[in-house]
C-alpha atoms as a PDB file:
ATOM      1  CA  UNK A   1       0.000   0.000   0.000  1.00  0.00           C
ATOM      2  CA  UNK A   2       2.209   2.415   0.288  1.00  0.00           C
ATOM      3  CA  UNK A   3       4.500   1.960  -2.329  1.00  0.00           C
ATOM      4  CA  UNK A   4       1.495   2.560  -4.222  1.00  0.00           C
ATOM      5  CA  UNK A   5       0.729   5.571  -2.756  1.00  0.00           C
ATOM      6  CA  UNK A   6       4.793   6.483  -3.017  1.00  0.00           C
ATOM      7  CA  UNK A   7       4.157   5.961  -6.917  1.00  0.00           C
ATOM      8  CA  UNK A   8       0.871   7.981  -7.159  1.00  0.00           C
ATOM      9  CA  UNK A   9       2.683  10.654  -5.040  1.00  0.00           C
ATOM     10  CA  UNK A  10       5.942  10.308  -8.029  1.00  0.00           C
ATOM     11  CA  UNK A  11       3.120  10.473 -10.565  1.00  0.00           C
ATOM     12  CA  UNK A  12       1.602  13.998  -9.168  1.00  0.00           C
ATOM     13  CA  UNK A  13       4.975  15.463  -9.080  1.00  0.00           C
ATOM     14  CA  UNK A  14       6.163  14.659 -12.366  1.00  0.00           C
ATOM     15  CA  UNK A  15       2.895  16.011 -13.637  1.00  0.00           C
ATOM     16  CA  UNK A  16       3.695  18.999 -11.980  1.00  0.00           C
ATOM     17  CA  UNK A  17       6.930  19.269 -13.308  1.00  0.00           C
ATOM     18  CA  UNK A  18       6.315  19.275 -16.821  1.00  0.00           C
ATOM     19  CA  UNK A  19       7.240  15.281 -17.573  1.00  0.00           C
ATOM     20  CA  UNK A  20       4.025  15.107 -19.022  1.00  0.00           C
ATOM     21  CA  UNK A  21       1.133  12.392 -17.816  1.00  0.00           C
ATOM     22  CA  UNK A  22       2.532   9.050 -16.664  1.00  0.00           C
ATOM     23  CA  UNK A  23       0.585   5.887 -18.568  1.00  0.00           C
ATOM     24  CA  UNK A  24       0.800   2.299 -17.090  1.00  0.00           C
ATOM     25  CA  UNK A  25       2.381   0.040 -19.288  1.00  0.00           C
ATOM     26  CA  UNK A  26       0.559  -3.210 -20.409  1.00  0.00           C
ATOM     27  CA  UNK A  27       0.527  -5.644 -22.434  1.00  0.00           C
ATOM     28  CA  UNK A  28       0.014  -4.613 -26.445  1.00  0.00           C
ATOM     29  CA  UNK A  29      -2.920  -5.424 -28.058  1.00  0.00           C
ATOM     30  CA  UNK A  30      -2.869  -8.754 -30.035  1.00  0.00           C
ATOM     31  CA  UNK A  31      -4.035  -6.238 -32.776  1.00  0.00           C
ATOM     32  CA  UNK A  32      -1.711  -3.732 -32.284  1.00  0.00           C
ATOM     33  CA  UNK A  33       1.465  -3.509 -34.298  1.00  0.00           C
ATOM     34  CA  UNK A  34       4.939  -4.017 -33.726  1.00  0.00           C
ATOM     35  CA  UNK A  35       5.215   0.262 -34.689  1.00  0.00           C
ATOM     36  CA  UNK A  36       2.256   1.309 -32.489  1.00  0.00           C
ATOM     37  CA  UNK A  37       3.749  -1.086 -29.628  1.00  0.00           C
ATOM     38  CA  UNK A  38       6.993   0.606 -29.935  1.00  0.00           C
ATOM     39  CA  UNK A  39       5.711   4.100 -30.119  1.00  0.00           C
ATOM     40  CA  UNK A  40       3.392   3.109 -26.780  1.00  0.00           C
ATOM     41  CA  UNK A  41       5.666   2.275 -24.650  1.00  0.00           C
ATOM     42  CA  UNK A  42       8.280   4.743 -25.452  1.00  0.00           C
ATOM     43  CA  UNK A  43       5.882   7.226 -24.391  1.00  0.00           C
ATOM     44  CA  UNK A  44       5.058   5.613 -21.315  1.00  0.00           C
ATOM     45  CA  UNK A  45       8.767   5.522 -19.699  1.00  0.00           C
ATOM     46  CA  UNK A  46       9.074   8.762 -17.954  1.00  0.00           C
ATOM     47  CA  UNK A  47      12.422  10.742 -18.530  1.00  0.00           C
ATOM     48  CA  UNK A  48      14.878   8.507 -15.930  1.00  0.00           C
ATOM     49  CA  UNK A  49      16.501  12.062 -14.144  1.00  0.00           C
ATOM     50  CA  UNK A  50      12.825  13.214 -13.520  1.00  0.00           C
ATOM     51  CA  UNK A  51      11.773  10.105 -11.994  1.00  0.00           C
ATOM     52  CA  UNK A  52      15.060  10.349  -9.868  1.00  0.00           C
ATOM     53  CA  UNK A  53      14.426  13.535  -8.734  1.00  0.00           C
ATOM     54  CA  UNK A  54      10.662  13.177  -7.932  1.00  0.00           C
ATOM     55  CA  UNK A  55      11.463  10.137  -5.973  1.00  0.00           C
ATOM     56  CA  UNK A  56      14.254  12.214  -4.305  1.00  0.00           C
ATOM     57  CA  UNK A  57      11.722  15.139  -3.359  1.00  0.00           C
ATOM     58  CA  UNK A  58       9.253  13.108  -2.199  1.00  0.00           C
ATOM     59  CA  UNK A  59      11.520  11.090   0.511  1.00  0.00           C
ATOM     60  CA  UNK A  60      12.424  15.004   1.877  1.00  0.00           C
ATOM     61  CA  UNK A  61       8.709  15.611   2.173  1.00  0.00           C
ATOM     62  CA  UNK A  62       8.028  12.180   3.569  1.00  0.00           C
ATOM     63  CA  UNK A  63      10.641  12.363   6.228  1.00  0.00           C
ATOM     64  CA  UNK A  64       9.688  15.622   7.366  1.00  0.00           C
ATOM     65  CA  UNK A  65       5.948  14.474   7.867  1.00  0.00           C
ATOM     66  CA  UNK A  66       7.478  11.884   9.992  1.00  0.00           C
ATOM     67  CA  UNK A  67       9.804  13.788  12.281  1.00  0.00           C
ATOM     68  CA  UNK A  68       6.860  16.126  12.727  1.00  0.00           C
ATOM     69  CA  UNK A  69       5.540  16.063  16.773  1.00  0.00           C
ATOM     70  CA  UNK A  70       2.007  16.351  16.463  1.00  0.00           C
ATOM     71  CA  UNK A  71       0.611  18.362  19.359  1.00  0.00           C
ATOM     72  CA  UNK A  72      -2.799  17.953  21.203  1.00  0.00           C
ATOM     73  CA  UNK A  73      -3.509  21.461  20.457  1.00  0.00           C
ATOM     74  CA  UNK A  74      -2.726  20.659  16.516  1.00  0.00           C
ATOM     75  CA  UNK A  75      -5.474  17.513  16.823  1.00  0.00           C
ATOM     76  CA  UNK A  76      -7.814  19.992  18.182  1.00  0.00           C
ATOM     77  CA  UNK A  77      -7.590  22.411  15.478  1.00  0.00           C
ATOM     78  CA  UNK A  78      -5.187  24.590  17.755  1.00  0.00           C
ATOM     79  CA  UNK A  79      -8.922  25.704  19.395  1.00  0.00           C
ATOM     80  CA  UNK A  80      -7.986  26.266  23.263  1.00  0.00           C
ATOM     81  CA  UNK A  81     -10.587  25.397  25.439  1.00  0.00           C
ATOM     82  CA  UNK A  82     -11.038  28.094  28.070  1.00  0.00           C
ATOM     83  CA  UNK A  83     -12.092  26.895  31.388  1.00  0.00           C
ATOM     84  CA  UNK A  84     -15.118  29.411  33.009  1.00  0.00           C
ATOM     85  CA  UNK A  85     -12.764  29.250  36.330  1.00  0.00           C
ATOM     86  CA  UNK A  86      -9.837  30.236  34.865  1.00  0.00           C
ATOM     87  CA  UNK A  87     -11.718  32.860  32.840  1.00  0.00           C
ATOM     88  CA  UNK A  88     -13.734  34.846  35.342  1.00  0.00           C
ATOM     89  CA  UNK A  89     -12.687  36.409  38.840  1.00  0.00           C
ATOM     90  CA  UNK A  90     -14.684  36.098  41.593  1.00  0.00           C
ATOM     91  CA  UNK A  91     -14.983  39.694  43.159  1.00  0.00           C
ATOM     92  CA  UNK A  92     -16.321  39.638  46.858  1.00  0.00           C
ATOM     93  CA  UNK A  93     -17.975  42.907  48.979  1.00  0.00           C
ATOM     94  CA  UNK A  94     -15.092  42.038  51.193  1.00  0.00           C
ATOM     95  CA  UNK A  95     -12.577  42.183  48.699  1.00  0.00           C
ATOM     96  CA  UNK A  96     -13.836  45.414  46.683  1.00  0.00           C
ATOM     97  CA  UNK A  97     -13.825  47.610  49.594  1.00  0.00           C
ATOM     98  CA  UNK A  98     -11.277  49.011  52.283  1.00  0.00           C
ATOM     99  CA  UNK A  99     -12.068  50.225  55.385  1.00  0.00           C
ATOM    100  CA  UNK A 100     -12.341  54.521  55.633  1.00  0.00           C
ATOM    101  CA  UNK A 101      -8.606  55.488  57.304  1.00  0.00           C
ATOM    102  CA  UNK A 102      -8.493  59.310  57.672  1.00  0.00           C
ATOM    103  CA  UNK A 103      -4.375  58.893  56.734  1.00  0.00           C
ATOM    104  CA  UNK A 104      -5.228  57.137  53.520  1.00  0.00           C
ATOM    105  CA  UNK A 105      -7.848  59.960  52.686  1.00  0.00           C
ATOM    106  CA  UNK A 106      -7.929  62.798  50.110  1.00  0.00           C
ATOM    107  CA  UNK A 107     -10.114  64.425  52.358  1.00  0.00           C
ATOM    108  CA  UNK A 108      -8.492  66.242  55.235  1.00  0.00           C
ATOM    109  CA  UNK A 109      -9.619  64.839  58.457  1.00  0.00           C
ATOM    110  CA  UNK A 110      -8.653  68.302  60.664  1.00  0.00           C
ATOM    111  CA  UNK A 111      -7.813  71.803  59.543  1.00  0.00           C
ATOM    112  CA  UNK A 112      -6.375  74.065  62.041  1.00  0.00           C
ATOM    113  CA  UNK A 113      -6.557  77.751  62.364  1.00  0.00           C
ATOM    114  CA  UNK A 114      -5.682  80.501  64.633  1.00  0.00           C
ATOM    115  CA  UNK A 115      -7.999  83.130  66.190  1.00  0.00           C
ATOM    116  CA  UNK A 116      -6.909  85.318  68.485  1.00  0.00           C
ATOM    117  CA  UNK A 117      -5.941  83.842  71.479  1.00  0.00           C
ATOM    118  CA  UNK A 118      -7.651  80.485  70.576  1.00  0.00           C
ATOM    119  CA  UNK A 119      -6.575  77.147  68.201  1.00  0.00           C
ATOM    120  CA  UNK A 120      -9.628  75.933  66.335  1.00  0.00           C
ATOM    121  CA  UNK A 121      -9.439  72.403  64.978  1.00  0.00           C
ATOM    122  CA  UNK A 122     -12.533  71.682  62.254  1.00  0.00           C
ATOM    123  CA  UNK A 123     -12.810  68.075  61.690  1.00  0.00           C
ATOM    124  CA  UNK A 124     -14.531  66.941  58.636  1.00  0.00           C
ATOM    125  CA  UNK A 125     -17.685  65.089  60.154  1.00  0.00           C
ATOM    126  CA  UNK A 126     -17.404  62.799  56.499  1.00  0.00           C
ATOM    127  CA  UNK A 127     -14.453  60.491  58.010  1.00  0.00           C
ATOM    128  CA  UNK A 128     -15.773  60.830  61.684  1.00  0.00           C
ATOM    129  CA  UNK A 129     -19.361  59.360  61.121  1.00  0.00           C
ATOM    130  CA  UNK A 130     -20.731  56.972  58.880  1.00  0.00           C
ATOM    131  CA  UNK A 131     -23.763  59.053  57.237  1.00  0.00           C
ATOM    132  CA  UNK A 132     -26.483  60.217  59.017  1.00  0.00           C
ATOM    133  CA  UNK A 133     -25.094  58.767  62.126  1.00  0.00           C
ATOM    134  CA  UNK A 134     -23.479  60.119  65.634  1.00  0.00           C
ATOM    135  CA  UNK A 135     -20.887  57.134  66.663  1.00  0.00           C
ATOM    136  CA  UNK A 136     -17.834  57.567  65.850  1.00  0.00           C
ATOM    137  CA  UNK A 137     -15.930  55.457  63.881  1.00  0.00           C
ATOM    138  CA  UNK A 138     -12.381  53.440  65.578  1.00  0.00           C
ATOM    139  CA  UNK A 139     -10.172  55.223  63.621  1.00  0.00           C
ATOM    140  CA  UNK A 140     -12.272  59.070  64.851  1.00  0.00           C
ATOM    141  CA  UNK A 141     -12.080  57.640  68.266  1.00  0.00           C
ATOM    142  CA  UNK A 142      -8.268  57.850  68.002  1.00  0.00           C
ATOM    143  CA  UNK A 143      -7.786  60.463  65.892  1.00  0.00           C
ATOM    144  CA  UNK A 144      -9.617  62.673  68.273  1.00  0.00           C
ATOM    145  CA  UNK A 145      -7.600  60.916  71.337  1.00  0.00           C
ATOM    146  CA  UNK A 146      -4.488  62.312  69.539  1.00  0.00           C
ATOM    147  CA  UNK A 147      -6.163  65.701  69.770  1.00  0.00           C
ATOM    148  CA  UNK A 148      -7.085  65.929  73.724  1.00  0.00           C
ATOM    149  CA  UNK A 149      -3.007  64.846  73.760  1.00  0.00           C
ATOM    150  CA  UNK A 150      -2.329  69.216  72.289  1.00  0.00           C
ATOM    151  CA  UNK A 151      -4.708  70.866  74.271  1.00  0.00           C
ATOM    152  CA  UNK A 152      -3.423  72.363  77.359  1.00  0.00           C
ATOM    153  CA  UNK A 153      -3.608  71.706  80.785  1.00  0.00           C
ATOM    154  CA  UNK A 154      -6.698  72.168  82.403  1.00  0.00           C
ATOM    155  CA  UNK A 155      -7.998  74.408  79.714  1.00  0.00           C
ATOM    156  CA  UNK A 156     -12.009  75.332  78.865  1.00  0.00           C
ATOM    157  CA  UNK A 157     -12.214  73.655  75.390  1.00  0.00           C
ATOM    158  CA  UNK A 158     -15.743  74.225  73.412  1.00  0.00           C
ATOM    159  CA  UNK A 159     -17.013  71.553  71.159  1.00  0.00           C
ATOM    160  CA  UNK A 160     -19.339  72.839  68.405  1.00  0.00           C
ATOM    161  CA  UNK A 161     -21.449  70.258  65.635  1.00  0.00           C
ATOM    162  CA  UNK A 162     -22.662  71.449  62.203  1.00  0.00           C
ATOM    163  CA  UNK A 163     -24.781  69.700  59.458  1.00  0.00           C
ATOM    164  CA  UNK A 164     -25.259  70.744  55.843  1.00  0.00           C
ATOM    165  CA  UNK A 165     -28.697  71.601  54.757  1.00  0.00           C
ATOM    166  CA  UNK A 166     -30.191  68.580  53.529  1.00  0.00           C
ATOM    167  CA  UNK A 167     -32.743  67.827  56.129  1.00  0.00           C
ATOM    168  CA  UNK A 168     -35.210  69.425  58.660  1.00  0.00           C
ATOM    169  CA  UNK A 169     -33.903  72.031  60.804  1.00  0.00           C
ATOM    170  CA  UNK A 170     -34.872  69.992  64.186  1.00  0.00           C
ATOM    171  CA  UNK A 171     -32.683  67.018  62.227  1.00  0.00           C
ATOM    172  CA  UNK A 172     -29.706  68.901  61.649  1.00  0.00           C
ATOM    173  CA  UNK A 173     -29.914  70.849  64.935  1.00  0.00           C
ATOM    174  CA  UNK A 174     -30.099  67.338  66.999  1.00  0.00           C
ATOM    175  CA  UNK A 175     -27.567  65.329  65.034  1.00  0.00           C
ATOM    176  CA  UNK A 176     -25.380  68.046  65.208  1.00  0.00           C
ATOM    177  CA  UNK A 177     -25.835  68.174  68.912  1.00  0.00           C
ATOM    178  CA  UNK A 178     -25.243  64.249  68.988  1.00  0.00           C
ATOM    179  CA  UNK A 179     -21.935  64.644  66.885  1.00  0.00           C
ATOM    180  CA  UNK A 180     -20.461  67.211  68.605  1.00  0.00           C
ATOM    181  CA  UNK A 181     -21.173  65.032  71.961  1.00  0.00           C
ATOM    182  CA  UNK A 182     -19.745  62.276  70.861  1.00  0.00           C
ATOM    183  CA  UNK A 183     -16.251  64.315  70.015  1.00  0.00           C
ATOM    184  CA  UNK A 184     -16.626  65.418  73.695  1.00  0.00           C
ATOM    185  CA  UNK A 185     -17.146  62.366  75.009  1.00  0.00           C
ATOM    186  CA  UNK A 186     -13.782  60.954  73.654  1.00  0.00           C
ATOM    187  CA  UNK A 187     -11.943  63.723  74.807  1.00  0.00           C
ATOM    188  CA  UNK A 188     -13.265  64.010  78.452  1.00  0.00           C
ATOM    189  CA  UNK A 189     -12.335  59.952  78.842  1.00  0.00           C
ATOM    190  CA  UNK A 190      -8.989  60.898  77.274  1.00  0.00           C
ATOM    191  CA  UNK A 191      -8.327  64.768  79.298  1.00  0.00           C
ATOM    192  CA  UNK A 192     -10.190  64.426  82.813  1.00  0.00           C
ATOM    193  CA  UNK A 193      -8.861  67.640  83.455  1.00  0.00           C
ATOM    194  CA  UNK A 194     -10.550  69.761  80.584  1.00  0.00           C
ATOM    195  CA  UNK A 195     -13.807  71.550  80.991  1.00  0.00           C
ATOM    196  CA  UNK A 196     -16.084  70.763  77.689  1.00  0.00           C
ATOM    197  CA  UNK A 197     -18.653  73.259  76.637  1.00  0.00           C
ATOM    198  CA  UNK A 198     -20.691  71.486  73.900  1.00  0.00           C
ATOM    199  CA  UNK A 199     -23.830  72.842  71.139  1.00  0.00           C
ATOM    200  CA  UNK A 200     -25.135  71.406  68.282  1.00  0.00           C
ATOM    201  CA  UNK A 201     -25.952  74.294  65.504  1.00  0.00           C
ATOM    202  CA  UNK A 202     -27.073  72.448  62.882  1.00  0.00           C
ATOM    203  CA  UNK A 203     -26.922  74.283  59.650  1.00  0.00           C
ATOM    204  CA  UNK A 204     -26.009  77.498  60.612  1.00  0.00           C
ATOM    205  CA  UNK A 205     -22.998  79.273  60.188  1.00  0.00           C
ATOM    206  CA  UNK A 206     -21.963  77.193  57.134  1.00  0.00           C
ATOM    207  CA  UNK A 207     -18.274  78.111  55.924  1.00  0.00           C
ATOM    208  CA  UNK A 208     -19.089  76.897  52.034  1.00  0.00           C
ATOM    209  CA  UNK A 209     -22.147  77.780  50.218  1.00  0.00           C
ATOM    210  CA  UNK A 210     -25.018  74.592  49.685  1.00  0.00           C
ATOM    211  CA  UNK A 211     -26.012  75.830  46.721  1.00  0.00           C
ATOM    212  CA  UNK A 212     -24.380  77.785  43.738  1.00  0.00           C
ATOM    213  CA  UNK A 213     -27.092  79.284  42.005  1.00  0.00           C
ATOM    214  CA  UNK A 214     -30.512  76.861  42.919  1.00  0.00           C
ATOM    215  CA  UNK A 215     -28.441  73.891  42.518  1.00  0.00           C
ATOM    216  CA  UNK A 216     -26.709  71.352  44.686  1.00  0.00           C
ATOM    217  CA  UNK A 217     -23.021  72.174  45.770  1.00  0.00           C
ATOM    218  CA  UNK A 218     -21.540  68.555  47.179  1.00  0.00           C
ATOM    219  CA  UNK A 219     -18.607  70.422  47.948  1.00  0.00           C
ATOM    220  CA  UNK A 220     -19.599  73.338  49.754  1.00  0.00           C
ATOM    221  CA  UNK A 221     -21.975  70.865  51.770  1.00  0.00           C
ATOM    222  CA  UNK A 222     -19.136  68.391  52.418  1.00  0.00           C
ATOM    223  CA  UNK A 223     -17.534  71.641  54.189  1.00  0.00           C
ATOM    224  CA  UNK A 224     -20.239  72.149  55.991  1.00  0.00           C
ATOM    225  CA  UNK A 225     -20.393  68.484  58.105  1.00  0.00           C
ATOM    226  CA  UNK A 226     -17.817  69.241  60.935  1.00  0.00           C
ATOM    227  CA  UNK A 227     -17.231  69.544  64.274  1.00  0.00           C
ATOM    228  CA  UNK A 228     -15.010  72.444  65.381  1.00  0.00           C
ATOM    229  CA  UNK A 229     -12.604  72.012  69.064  1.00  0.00           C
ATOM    230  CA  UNK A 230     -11.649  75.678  70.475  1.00  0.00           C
ATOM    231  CA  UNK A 231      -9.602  75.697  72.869  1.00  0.00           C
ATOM    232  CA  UNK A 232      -6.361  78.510  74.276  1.00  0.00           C
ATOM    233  CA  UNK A 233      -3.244  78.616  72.608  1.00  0.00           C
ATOM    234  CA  UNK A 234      -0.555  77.785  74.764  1.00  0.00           C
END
């Protein structure tokens, strides 16, 4: 079989080459003539070198076939199968979000200013509370303990609590109350010796505007949330 197939493989090639088609020889005719046998079977020897060098090519072509490594990916069309696993990630609430650190924040947790004889520290009630709410976080707790650490000794320090003005008035005024309590809470525990004056003022005195021109200001309102410590200079 395949020495059949090696001379049907010759027979393509020297087709290809020009050597003209190959004819089987058989046995003349009992009809035919000794000048029509003749002329048959001289044209049905291909030319010797052509035969040699198809025979030649096709070993090459054959032995490269063989040395060939055929692949499982080659079998399979060289289609990879993707596996759904390997494909997809699996995102978790716990792994999409980080807890609020007022270090890692763009957001300025305290500002401090100067008046007078007195230090005012604003902090920004956005990284103190969770929204709408009047407990302050872990990380407020102690960033407000490192505050009662500058104040001086036994010094009158007044804690004041402002909302935006999204809400009722009687809202704002009471969770502005609540916020500013729970600042003074921290730093009575922390400062025993400090005398707290606390208010709530709700939206009042706002140091950013709500609005700019009827509409919403995020900005100016995100300003607005704080809770201011006053206390002497040293």
């Amino acid at each position: 079989m395949r020495r059949a197939a090696t001379a049907g493989a010759v027979a393509g090639l020297l087709v290809a080459a020009g050597a003209g088609p190959v004819v089987a020889a058989t046995d003349a005719a009992p009809s035919a003539s000794p000048s029509s046998s003749a002329s048959s079977a001289s044209s049905a020897v291909p030319d010797p070198d052509a035969m040699a060098a198809a025979e030649q090519a096709l070993a090459a072509d054959l032995e490269r076939v063989a040395s060939t490594e055929i692949t499982d990916t080659m079998r399979a069309g060289t289609v990879i199968d993707l596996d759904a696993a390997d494909a997809t990630v699996d995102l978790r609430a716990d792994d999409a979000t980080f807890p609020l650190r007022p270090e890692d924040s763009t957001t300025v947790l305290e500002q401090q200013r100067e008046e007078k004889d007195d230090t005012v520290v604003t902090l920004t009630s956005d990284l103190l509370f969770d929204f709408g709410k009047a407990t302050l976080t872990p990380e407020a707790k102690a960033a407000v303990a490192e505050l009662a650490a500058e104040i001086p000794q036994d010094a009158t320090v007044r804690v004041d609590g402002y909302t935006d003005s999204i809400g009722t008035d009687a809202r704002n005024l009471k969770l502005s109350k609540q916020r500013a309590d729970a600042v003074a809470d921290v730093l009575a525990a922390e400062r025993s010796d400090l005398t707290l004056k606390v208010k709530g003022h709700g939206e009042t005195d706002p140091v950013a505007q709500n609005e700019i021109d009827g509409d919403d200001n995020p900005a100016g309102r995100a300003l607005n949330r704080r809770v201011e410590v006053t206390y002497p200079t040293a």
